[in-house]
N, C-alpha and C. Protein backbone atom coordinates (compact mmCIF):
# COMPACT_ATOMS: atom_id res chain seq x y z
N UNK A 1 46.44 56.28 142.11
CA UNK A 1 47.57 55.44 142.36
C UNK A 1 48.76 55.96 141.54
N UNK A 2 49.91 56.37 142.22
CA UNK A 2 50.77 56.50 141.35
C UNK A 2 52.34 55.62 141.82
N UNK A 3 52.83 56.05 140.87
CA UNK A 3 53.72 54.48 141.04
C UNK A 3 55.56 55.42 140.41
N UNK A 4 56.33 54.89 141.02
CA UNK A 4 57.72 55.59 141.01
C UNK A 4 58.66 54.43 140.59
N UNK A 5 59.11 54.24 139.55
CA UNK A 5 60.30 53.09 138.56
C UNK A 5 61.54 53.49 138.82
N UNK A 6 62.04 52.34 139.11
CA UNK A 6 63.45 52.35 139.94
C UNK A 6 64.41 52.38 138.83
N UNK A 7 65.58 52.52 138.84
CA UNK A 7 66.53 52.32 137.55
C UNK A 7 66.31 51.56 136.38
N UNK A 8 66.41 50.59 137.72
CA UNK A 8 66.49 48.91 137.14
C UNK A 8 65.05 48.75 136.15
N UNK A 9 63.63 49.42 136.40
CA UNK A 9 62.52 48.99 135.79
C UNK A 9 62.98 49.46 134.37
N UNK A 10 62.32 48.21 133.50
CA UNK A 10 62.64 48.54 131.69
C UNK A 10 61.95 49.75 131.14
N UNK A 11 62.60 50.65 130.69
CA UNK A 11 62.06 52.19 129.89
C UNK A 11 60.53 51.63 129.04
N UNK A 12 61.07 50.85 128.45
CA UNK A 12 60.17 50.08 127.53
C UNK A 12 58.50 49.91 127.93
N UNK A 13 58.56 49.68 129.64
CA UNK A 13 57.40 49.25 130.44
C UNK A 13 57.08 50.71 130.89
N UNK A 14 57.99 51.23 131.32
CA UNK A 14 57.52 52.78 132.06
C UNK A 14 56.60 53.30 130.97
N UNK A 15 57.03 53.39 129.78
CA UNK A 15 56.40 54.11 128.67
C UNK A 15 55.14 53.35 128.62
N UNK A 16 54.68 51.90 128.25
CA UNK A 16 53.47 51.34 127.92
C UNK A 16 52.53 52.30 129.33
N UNK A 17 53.02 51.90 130.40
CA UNK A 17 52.15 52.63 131.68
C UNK A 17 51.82 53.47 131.85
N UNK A 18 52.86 55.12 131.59
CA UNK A 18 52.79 56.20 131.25
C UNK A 18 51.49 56.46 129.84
N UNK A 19 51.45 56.04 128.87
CA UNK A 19 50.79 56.09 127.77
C UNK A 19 49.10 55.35 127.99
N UNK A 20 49.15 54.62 128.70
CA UNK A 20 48.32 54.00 129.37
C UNK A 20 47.67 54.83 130.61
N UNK A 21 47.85 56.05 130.76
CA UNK A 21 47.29 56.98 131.94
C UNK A 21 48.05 56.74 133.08
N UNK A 22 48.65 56.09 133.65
CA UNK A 22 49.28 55.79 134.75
C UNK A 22 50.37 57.08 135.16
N UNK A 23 49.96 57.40 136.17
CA UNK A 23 50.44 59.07 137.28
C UNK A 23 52.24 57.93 137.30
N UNK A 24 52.94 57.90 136.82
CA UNK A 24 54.31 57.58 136.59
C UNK A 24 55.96 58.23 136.57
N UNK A 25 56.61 57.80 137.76
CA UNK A 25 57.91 59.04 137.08
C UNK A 25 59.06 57.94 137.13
N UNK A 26 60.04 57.97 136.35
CA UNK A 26 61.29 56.70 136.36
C UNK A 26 62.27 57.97 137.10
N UNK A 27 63.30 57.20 137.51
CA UNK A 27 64.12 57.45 138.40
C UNK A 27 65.14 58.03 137.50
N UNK A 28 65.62 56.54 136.69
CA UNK A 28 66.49 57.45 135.16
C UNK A 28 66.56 58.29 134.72
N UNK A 29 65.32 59.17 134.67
CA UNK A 29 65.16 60.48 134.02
C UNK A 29 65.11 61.65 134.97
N UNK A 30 64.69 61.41 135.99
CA UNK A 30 64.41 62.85 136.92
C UNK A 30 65.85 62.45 137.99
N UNK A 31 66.09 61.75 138.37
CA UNK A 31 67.44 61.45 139.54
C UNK A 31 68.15 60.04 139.27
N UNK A 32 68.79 59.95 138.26
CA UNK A 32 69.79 58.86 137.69
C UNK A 32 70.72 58.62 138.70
N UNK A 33 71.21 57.02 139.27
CA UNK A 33 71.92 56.70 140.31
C UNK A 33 71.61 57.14 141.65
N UNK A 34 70.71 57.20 141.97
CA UNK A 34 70.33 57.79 143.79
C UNK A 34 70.19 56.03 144.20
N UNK A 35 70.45 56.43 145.73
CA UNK A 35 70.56 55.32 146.28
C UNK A 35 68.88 54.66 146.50
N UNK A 36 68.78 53.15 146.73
CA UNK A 36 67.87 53.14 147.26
C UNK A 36 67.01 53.52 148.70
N UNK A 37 67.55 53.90 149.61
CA UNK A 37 67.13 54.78 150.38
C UNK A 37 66.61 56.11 150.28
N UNK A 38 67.10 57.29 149.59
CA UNK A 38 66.61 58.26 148.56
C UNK A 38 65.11 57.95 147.60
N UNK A 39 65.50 56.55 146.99
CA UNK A 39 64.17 56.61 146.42
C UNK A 39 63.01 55.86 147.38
N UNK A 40 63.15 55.64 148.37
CA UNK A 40 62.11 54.52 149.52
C UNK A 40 61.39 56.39 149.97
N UNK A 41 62.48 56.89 150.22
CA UNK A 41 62.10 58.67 150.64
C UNK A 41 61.56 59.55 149.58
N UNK A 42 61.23 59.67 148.73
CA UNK A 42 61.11 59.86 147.41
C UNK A 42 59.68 59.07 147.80
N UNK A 43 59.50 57.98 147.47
CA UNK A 43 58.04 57.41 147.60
C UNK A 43 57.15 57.72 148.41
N UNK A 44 58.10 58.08 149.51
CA UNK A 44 56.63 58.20 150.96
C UNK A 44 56.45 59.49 150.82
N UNK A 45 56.99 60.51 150.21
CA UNK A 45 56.93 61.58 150.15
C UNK A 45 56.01 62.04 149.02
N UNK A 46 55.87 61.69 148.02
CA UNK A 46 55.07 61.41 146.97
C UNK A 46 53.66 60.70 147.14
N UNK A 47 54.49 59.75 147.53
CA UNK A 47 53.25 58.51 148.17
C UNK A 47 53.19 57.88 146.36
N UNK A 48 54.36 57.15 146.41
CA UNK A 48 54.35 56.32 144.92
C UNK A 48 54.73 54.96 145.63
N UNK A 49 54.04 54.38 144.27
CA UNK A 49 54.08 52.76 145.39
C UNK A 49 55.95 52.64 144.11
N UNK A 50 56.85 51.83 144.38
CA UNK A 50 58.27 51.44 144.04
C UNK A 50 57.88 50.45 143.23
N UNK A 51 58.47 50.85 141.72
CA UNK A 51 58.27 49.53 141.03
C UNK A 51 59.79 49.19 140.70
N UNK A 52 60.37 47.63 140.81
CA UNK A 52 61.95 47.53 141.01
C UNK A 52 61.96 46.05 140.53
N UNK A 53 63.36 46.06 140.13
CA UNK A 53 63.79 44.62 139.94
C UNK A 53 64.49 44.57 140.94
N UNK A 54 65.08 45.31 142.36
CA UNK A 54 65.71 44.98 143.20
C UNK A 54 65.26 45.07 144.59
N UNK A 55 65.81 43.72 144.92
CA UNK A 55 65.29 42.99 146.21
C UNK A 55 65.72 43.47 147.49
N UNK A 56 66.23 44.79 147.50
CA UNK A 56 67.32 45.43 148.60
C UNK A 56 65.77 46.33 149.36
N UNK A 57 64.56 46.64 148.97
CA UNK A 57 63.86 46.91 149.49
C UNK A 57 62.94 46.47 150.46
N UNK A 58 63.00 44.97 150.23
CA UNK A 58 62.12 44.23 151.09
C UNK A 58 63.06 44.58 152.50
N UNK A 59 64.45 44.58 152.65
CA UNK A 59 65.63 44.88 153.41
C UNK A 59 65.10 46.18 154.84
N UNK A 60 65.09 47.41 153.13
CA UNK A 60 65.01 48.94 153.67
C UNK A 60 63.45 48.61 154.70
N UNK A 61 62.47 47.96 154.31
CA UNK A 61 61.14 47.81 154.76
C UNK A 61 60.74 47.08 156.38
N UNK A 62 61.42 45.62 156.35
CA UNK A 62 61.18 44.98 157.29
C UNK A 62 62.54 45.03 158.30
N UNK A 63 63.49 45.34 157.54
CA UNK A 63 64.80 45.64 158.58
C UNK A 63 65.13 47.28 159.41
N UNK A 64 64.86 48.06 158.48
CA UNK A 64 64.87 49.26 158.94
C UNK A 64 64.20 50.33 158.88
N UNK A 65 62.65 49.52 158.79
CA UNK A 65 61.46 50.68 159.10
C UNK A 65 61.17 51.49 158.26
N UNK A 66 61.64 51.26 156.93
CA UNK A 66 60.85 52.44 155.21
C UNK A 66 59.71 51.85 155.44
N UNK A 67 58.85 53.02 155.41
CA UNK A 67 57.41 52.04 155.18
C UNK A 67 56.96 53.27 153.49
N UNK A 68 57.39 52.85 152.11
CA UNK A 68 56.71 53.47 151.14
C UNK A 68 55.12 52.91 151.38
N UNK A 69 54.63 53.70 150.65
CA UNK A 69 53.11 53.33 150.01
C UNK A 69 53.33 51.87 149.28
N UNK A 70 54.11 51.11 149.04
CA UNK A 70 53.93 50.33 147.88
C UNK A 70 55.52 49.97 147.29
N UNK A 71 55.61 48.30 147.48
CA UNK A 71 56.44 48.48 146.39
C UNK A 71 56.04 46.84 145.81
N UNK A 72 56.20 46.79 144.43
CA UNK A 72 56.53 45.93 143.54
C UNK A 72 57.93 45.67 143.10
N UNK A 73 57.97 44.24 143.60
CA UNK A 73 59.72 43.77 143.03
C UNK A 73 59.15 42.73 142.06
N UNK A 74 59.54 42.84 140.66
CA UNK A 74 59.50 42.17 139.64
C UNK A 74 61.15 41.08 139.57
N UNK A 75 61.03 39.78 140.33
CA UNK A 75 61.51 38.79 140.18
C UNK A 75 61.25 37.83 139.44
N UNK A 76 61.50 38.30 137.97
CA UNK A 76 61.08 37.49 137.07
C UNK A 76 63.18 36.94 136.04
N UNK A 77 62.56 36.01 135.40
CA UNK A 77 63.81 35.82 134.43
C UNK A 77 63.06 35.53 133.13
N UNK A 78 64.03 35.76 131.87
CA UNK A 78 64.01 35.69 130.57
C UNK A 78 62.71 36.54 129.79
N UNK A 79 62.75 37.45 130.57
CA UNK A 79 61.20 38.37 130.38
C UNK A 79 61.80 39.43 129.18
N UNK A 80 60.58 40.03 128.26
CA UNK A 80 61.08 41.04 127.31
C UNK A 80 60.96 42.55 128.36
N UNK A 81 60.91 43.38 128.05
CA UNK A 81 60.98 44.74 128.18
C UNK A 81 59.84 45.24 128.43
N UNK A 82 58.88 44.42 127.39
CA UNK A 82 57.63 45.02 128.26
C UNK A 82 56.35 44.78 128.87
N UNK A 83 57.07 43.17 128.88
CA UNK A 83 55.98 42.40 130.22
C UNK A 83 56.21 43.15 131.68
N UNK A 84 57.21 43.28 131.89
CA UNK A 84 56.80 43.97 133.57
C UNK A 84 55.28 44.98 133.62
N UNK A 85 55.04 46.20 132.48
CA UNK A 85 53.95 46.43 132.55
C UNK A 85 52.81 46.23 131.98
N UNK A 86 52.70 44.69 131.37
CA UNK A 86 51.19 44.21 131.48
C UNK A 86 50.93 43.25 132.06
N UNK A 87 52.29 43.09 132.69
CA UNK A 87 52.21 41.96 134.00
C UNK A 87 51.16 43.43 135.18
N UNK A 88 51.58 44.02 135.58
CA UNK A 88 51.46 45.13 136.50
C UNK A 88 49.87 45.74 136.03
N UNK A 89 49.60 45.74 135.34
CA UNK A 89 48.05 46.68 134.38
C UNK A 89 47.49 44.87 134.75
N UNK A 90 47.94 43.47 134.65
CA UNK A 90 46.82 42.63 135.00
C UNK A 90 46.93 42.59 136.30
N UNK A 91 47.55 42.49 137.37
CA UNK A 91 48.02 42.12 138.71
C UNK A 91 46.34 43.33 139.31
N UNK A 92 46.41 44.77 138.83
CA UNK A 92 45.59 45.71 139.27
C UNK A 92 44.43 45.16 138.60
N UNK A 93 43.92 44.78 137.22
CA UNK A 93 42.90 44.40 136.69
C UNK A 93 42.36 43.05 137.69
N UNK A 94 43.05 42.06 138.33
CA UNK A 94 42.71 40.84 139.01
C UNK A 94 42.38 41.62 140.45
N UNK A 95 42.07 42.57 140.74
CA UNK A 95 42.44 43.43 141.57
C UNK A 95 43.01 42.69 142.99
N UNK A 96 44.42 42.61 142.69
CA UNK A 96 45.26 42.45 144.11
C UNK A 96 45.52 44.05 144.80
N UNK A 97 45.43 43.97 145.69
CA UNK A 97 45.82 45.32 146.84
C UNK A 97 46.79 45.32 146.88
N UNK A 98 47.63 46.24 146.80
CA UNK A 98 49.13 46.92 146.78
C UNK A 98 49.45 47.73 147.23
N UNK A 99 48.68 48.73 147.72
CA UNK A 99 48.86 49.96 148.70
C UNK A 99 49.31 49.13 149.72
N UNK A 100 50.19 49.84 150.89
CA UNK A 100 50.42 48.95 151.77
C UNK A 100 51.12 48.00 152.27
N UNK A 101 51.75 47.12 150.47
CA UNK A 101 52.18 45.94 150.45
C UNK A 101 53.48 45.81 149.87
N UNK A 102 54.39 44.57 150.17
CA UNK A 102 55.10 44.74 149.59
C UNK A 102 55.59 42.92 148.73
N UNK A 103 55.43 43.57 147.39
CA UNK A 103 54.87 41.84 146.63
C UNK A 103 55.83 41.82 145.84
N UNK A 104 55.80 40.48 145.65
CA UNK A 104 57.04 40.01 144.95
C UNK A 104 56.42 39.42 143.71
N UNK A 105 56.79 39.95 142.73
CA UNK A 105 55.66 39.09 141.05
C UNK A 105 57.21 37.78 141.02
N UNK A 106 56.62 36.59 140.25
CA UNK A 106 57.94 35.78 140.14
C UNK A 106 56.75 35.11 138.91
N UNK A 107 57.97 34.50 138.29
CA UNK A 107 57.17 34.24 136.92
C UNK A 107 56.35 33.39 137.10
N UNK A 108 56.23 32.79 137.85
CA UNK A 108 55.31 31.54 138.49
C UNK A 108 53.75 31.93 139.31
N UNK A 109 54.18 32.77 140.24
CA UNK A 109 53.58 33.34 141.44
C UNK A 109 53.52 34.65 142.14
N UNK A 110 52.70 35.10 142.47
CA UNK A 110 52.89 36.15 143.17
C UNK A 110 52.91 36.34 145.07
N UNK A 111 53.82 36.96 145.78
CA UNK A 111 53.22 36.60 147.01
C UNK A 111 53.90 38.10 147.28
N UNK A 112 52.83 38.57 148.64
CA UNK A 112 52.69 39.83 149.17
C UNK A 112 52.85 39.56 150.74
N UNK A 113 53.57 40.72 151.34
CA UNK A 113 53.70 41.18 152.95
C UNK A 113 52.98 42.34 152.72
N UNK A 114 52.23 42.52 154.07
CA UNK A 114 51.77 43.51 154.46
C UNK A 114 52.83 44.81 155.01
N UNK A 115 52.94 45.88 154.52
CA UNK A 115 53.85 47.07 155.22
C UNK A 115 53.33 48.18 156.52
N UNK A 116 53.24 47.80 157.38
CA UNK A 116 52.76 48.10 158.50
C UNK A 116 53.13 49.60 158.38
N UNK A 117 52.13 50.36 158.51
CA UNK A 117 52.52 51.58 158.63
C UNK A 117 52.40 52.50 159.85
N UNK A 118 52.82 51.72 160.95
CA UNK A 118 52.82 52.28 162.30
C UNK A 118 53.61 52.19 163.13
């Protein structure tokens, strides 16, 4: 499983994941400011599931046919830096399916669409 961090994901979390074995690349560091379309292309090409605080993907997915491997939108508030990834290391430990999907973590709840890949 490898997984591709959008701008927006906290450095802070990329690193716990990265250090943690996780096949990982942030966007910040290898292509700073690319659009999100670039990185939806970037994923399927890779085959990295999108980890993001922005909601413009659910958009690229069900409106105009991106189908990545995966994305995680972290819709959370008043969170530190580096709960997004042990929110993400338990979400896989509870084992929810994510290939495929496209889920929304919210500090409350989690809920997932299926990404049709056909």
């Amino acid at each position: 499983m490898k997984f591709l961090a959008d701008e927006n994901f906290p450095i802070t979390s990329f690193r716990i994941l990265q250090t943690a074995g996780y096949d990982i690349k942030h966007v910040a560091f290898d292509m700073p400011s690319i659009a999100d379309v670039d990185i939806a292309e970037l994923a399927i090409a890779e085959q990295r599931i999108i980890l993001t605080f922005d909601g413009d993907y659910g958009t690229l997915i069900f409106k105009f046919g991106y189908r990545p491997p995966g994305v995680i939108y972290f819709r959370l508030v008043n969170i530190t830096a580096d709960e997004p990834a042990y929110i993400l290391i338990n979400i896989l430990k509870e084992g929810y399916l994510i290939d495929n999907m496209h889920t929304v973590v919210e500090n409350d709840k989690i809920r997932q669409r299926r990404i049709s890949q056909g």
